[in-house]
C-alpha atoms as a PDB file:
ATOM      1  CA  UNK A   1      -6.156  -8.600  -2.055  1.00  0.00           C
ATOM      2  CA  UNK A   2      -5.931 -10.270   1.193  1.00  0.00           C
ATOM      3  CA  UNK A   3      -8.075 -12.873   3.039  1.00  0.00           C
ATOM      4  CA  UNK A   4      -8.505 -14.406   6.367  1.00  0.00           C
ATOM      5  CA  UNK A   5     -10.254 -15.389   9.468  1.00  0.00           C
ATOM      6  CA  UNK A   6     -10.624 -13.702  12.696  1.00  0.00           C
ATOM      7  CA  UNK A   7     -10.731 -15.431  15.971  1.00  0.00           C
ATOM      8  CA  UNK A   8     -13.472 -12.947  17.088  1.00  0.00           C
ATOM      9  CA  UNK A   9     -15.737 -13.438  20.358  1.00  0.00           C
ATOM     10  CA  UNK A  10     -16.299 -17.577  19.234  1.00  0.00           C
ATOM     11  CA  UNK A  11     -16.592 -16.566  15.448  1.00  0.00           C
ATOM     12  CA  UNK A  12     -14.232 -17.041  12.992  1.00  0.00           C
ATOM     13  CA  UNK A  13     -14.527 -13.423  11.291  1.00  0.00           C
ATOM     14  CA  UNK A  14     -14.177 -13.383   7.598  1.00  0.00           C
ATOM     15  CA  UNK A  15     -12.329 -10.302   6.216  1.00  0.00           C
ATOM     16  CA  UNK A  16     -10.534  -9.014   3.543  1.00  0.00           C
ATOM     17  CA  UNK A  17      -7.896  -6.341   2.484  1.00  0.00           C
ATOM     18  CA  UNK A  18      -7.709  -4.060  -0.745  1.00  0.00           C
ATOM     19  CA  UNK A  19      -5.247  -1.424  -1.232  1.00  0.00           C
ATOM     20  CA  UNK A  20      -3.046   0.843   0.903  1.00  0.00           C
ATOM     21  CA  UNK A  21      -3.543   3.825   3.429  1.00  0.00           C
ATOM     22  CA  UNK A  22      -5.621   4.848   5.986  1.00  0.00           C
ATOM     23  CA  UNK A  23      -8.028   1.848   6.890  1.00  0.00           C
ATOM     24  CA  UNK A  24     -11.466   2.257   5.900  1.00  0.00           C
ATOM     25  CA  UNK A  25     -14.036  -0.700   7.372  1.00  0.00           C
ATOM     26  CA  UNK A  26     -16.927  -1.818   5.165  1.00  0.00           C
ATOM     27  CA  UNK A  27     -20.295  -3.105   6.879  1.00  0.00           C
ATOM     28  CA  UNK A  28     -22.575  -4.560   4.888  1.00  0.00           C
ATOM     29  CA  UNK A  29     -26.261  -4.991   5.267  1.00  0.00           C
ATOM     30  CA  UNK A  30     -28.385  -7.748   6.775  1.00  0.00           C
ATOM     31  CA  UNK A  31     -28.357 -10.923   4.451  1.00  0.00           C
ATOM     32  CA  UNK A  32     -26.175  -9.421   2.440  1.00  0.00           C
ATOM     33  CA  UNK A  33     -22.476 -10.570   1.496  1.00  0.00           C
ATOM     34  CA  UNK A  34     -19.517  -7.722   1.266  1.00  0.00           C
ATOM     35  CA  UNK A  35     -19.820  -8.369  -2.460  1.00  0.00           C
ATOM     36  CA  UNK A  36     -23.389  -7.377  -2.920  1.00  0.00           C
ATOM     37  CA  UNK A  37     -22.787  -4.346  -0.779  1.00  0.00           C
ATOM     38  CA  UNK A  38     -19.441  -2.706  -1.697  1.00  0.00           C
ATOM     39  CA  UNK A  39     -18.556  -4.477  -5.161  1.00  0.00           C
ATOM     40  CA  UNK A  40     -18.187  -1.695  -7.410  1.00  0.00           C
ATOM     41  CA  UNK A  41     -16.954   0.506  -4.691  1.00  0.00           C
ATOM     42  CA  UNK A  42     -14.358  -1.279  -3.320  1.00  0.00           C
ATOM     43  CA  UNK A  43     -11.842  -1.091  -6.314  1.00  0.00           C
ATOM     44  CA  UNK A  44     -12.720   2.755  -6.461  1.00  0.00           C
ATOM     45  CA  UNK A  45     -12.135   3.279  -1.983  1.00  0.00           C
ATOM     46  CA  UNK A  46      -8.860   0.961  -2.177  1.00  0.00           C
ATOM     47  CA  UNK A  47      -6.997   3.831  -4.564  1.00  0.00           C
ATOM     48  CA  UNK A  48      -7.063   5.896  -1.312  1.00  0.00           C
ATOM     49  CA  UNK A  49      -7.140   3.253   1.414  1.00  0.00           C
ATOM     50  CA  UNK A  50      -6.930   0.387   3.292  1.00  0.00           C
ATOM     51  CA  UNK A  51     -10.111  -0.950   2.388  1.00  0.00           C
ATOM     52  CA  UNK A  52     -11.110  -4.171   5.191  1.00  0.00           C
ATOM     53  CA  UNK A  53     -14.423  -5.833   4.160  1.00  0.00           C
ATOM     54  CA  UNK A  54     -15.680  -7.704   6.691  1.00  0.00           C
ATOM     55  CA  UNK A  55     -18.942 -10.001   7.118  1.00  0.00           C
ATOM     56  CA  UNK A  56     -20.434 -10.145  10.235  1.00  0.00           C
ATOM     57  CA  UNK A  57     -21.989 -13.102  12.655  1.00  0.00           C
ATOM     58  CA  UNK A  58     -23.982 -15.582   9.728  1.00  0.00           C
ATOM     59  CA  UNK A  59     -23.229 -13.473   6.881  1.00  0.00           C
ATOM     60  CA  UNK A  60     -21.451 -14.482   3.900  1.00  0.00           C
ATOM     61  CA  UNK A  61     -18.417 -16.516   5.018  1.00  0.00           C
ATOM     62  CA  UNK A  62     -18.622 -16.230   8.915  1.00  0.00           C
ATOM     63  CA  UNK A  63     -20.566 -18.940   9.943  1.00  0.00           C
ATOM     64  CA  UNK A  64     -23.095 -18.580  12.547  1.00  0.00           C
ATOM     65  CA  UNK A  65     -22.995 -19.347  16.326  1.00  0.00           C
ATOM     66  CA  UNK A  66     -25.776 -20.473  18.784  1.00  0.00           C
ATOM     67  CA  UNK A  67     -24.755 -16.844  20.130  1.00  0.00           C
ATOM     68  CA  UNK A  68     -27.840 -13.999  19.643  1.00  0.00           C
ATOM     69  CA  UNK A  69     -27.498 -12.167  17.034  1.00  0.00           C
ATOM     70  CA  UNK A  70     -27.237  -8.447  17.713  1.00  0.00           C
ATOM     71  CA  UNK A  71     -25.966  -4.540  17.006  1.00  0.00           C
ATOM     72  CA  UNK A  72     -24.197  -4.470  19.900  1.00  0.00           C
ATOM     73  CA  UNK A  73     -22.686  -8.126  19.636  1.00  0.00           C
ATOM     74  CA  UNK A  74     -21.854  -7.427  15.828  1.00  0.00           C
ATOM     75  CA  UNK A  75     -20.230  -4.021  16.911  1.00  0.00           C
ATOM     76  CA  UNK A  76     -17.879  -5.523  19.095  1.00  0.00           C
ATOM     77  CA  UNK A  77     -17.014  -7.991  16.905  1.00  0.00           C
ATOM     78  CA  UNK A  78     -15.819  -5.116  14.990  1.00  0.00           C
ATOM     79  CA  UNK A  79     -13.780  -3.608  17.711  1.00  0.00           C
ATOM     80  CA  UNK A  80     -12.287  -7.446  18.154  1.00  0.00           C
ATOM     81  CA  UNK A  81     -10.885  -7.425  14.717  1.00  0.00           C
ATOM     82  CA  UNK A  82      -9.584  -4.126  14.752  1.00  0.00           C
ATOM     83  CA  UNK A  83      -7.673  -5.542  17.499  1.00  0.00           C
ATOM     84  CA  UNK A  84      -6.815  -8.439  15.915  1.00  0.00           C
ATOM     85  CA  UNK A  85      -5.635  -6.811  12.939  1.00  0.00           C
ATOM     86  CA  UNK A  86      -3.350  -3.902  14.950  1.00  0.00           C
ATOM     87  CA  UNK A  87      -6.033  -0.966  13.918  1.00  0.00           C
ATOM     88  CA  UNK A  88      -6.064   1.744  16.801  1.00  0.00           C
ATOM     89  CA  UNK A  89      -8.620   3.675  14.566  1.00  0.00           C
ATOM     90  CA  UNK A  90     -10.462   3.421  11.376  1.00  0.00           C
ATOM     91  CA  UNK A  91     -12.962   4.875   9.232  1.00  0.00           C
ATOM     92  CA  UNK A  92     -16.642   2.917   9.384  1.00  0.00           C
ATOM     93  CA  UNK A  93     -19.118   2.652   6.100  1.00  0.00           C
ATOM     94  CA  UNK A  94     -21.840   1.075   7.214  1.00  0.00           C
ATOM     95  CA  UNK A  95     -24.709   0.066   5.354  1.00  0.00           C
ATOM     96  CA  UNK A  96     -28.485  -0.959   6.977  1.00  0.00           C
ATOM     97  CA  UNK A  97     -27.691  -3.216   9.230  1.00  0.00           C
ATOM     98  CA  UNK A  98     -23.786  -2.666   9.161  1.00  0.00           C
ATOM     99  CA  UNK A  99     -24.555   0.793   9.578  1.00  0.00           C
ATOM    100  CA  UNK A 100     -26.330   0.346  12.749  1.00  0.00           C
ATOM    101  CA  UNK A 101     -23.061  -1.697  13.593  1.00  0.00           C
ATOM    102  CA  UNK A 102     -20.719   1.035  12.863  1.00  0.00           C
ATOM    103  CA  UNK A 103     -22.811   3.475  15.155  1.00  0.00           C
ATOM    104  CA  UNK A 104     -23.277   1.250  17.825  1.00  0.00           C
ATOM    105  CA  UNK A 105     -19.191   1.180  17.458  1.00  0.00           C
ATOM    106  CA  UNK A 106     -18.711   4.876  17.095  1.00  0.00           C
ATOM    107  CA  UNK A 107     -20.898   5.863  20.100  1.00  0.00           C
ATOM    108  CA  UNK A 108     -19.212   2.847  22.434  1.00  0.00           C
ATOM    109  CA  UNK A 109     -15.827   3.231  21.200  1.00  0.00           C
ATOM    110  CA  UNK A 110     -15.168   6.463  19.537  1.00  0.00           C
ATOM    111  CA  UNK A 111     -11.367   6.445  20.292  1.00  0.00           C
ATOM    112  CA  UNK A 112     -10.760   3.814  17.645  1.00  0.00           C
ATOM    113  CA  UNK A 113     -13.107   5.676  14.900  1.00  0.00           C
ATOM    114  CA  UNK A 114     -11.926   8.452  12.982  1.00  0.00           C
ATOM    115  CA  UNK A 115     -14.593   9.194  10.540  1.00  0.00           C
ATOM    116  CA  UNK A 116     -18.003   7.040  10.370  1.00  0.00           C
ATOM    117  CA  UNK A 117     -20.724   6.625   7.217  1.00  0.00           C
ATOM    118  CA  UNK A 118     -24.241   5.536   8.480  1.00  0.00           C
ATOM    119  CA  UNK A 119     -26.027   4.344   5.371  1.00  0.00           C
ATOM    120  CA  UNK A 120     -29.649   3.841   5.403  1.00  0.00           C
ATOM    121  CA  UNK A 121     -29.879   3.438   8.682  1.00  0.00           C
ATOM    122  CA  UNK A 122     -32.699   4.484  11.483  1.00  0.00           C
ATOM    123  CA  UNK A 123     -32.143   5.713  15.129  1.00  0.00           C
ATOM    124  CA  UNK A 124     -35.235   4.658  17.104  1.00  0.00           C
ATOM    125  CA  UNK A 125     -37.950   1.536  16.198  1.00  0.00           C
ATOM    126  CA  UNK A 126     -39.861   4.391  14.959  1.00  0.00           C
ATOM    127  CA  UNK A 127     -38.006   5.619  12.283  1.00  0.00           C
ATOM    128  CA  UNK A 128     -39.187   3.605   9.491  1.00  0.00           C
ATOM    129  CA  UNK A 129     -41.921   4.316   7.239  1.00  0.00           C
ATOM    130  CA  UNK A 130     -45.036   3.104   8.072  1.00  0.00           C
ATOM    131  CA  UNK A 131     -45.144   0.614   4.785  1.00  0.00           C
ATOM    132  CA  UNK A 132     -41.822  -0.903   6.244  1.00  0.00           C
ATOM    133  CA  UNK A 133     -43.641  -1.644   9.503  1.00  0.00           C
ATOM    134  CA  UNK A 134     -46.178  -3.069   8.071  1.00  0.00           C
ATOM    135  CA  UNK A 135     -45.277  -6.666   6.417  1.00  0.00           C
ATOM    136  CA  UNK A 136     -49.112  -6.637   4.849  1.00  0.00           C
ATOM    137  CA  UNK A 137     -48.144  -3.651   2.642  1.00  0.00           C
ATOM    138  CA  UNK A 138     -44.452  -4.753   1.507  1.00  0.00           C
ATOM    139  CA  UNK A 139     -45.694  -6.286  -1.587  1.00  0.00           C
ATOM    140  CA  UNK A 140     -46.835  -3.262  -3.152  1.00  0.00           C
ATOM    141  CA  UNK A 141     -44.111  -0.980  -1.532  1.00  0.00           C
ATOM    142  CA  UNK A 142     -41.921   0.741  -4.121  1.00  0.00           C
ATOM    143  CA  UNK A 143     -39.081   0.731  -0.945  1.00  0.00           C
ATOM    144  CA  UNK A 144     -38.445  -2.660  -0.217  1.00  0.00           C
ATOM    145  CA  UNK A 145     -36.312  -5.085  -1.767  1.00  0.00           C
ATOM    146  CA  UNK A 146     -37.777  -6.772  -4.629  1.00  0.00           C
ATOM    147  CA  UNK A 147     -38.143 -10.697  -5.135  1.00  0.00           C
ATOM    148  CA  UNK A 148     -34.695 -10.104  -7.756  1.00  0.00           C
ATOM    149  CA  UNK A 149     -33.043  -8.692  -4.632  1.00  0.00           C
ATOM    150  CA  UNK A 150     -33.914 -11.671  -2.158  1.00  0.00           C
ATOM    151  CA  UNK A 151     -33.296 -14.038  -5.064  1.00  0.00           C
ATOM    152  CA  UNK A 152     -29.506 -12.409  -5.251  1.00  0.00           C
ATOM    153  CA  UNK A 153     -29.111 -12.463  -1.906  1.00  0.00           C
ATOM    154  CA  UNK A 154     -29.976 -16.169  -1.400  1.00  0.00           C
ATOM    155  CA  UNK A 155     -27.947 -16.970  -4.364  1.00  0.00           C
ATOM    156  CA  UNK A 156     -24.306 -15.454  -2.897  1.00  0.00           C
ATOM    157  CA  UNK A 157     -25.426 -17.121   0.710  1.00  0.00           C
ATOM    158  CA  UNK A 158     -25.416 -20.211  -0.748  1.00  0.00           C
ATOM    159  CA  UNK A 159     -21.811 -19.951  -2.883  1.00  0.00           C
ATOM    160  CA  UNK A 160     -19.717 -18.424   0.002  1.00  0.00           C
ATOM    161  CA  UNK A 161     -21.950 -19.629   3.300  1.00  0.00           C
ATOM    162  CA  UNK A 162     -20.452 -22.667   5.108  1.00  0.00           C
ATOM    163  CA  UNK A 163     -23.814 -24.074   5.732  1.00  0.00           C
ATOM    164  CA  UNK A 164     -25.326 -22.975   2.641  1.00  0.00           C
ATOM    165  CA  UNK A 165     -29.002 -24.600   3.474  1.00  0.00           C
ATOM    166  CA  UNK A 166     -29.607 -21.934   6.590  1.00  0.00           C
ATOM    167  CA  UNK A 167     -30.309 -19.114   4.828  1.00  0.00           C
ATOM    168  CA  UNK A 168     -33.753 -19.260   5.995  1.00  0.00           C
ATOM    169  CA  UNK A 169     -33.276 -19.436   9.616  1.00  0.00           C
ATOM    170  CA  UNK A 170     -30.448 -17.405   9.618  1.00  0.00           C
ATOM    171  CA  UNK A 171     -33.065 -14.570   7.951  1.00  0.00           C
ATOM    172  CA  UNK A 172     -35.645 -14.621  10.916  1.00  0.00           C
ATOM    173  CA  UNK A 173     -32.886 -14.638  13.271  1.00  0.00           C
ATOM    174  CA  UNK A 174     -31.501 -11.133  11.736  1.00  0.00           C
ATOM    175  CA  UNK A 175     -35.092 -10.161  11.256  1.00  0.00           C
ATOM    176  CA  UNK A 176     -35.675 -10.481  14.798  1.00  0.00           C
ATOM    177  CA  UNK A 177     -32.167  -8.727  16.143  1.00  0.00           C
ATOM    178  CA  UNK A 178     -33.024  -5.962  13.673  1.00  0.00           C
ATOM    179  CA  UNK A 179     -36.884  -5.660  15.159  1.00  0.00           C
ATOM    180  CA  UNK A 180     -35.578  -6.016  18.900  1.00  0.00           C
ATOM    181  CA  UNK A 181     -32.680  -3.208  18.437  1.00  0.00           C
ATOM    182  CA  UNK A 182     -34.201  -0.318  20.494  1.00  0.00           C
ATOM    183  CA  UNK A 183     -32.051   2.251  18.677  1.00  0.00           C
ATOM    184  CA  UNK A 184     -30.332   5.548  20.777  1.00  0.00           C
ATOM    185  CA  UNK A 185     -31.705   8.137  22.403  1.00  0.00           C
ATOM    186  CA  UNK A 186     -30.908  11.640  21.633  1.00  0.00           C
ATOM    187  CA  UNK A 187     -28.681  12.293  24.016  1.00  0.00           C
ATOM    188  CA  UNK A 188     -26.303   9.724  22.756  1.00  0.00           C
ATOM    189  CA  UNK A 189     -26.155  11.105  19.288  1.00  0.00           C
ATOM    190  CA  UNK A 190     -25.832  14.493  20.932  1.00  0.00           C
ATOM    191  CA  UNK A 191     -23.129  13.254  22.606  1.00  0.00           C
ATOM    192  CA  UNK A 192     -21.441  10.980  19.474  1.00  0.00           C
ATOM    193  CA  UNK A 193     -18.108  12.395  19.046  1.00  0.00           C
ATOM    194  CA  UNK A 194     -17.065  11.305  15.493  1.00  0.00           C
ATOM    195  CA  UNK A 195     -17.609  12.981  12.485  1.00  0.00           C
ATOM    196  CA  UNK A 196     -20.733  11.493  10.513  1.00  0.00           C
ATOM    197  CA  UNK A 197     -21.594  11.428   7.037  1.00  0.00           C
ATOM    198  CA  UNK A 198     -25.613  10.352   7.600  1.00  0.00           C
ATOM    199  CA  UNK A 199     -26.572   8.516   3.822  1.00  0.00           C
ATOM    200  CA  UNK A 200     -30.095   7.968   2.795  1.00  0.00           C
ATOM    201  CA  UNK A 201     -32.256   7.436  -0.568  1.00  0.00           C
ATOM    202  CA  UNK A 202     -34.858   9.533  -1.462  1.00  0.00           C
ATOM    203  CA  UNK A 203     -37.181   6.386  -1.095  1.00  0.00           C
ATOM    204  CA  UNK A 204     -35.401   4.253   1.600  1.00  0.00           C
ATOM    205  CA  UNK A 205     -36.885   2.330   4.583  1.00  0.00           C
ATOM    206  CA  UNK A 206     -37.147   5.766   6.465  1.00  0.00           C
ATOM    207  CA  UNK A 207     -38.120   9.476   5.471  1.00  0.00           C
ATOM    208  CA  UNK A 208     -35.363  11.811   4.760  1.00  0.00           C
ATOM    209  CA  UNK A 209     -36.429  13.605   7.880  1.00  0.00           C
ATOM    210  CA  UNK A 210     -35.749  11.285  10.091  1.00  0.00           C
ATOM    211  CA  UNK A 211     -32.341  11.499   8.701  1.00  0.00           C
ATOM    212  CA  UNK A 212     -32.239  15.220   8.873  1.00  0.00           C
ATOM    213  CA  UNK A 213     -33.415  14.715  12.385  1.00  0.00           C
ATOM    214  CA  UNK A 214     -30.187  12.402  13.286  1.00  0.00           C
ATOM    215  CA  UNK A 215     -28.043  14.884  11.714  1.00  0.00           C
ATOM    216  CA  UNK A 216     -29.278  17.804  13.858  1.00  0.00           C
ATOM    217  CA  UNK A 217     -28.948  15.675  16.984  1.00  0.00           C
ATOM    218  CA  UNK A 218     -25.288  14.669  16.124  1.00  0.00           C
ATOM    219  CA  UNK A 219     -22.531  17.491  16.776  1.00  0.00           C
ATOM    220  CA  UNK A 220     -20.420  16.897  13.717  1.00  0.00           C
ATOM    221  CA  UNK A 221     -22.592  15.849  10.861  1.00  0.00           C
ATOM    222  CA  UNK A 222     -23.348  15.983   7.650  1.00  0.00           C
ATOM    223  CA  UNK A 223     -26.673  14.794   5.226  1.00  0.00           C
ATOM    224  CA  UNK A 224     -26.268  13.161   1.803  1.00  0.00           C
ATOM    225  CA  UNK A 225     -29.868  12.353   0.309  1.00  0.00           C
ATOM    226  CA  UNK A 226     -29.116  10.308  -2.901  1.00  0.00           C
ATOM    227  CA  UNK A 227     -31.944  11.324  -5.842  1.00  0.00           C
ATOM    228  CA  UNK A 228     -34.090   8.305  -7.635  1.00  0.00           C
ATOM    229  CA  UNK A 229     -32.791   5.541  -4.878  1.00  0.00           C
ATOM    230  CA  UNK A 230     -34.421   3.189  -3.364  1.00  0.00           C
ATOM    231  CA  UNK A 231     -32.288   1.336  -0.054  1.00  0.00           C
ATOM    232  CA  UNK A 232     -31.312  -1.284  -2.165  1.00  0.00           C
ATOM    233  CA  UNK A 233     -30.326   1.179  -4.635  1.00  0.00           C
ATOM    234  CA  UNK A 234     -27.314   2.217  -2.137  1.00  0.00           C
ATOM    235  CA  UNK A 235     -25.436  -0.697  -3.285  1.00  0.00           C
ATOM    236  CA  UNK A 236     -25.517  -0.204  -6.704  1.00  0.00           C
ATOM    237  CA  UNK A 237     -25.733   3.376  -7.710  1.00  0.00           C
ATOM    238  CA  UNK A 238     -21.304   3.924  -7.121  1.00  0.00           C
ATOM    239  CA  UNK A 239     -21.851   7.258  -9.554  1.00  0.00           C
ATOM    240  CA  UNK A 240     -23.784   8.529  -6.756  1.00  0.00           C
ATOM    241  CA  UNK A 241     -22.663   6.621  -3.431  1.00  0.00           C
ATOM    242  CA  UNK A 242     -18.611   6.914  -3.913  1.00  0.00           C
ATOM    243  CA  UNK A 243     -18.795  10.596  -4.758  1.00  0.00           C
ATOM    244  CA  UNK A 244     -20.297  11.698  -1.578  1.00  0.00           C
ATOM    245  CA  UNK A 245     -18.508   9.117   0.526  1.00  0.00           C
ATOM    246  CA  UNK A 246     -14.908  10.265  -0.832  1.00  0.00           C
ATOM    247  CA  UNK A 247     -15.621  13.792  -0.217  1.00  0.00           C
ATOM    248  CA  UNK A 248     -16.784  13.017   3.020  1.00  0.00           C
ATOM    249  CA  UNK A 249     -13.247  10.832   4.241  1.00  0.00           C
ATOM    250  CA  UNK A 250     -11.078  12.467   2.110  1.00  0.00           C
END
């Protein structure tokens, strides 16, 4: 394993390397670290590749900026360490908010993506369920993450962050990129010329059919649903998650 920093649009990126072949990006989701997103899977995706986990703007190890925090601005931070690292193209696995990164990439710089994973991830403001809209039902709502889950993902903020104590802000300000993103229209996923693997729970922030719906807009896709999981549950079920995602790059 390899480690460094990224002089990336005024961040310094945090990444790191595992393995050897074809280079496969990891995105994680929002508040989450690469460790709390990938760990189990990223000593099972390094047998085959190049495995670069990275953590975005305010996640994890990259400190955050005064700069807005958004898709587009994490995606090209993407494409900016690609570049800094030599990578003409790679595979994306994005998950949540890291897969609304690695679309945003695909669709505005397809040349350097070979293969992309969208995990758990909605194409239009619309496409959550109506519990997920709503913040006055998320307490009794079997799909959001539970007060364990926040607790974890305060917990690994504070022992990698370098301002450990702005978790908090750093949360609305995500929470507010994520709720301003305006999604794609269908024309652009018509138009998305990269193979897609589309990723879902059965009981994730969004139906299956909306899902199935992105997956008849885009050319070259494919669907995984994943049985009994929740969208937290896409970060910790491997025996499900690494099976469809190896098939799908290999």
């Amino acid at each position: 394993m390899t480690e460094g920093y990224a002089p990336v649009n005024g961040l310094k990126m945090y990444y790191r390397t595992h393995g050897a072949g074809d280079p496969l990006v990891l995105l994680h989701g929002g508040l989450l670290t690469a460790e709390l997103s990938f760990g189990e899977l990223i000593p099972r995706l390094a047998e085959r590749h190049r495995v670069i986990a990275v953590e975005l703007q305010g996640h994890g190890r990259t400190a955050d900026t005064d700069r807005e925090a958004s898709v587009p601005g994490f995606a090209d931070d993407v494409v900016g360490l690609l570049d800094h690292l030599d990578i003409r193209r790679a595979d994306l696995y994005g998950f949540s908010l890291g897969g609304l990164t690695a679309m945003q990439v695909a669709l505005t710089h397809p040349e350097r993506v070979r293969k992309l994973v969208a995990a758990s991830i909605q194409f239009r403001p619309d496409g959550f369920h109506e519990e997920i809209r709503n913040p006055d039902r998320w307490a009794t709502s079997r799909r959001m993450p539970t007060a364990d889950d926040f607790a974890a993902m305060r917990a690994d903020y504070r022992r990698v962050a370098p301002d450990p104590d702005h978790f908090d802000a750093f949360q609305e300000k995500v929470s507010a990129a994520v709720g301003a993103f305006p999604g794609w229209s269908d024309d652009q996923l018509r138009g998305l010329a990269v193979p897609t693997l589309v990723m879902a729970g059965d009981t994730d922030f969004m139906p299956v059919e909306h899902a199935a719906e992105m997956v008849q807009l885009i050319p070259d896709a494919q669907l995984a649903v994943l049985p009994g999981c929740t969208h937290m549950d896409l970060t910790r079920r491997p025996d499900l998650v690494l099976p469809a995602v190896s098939a799908f790059l290999a």
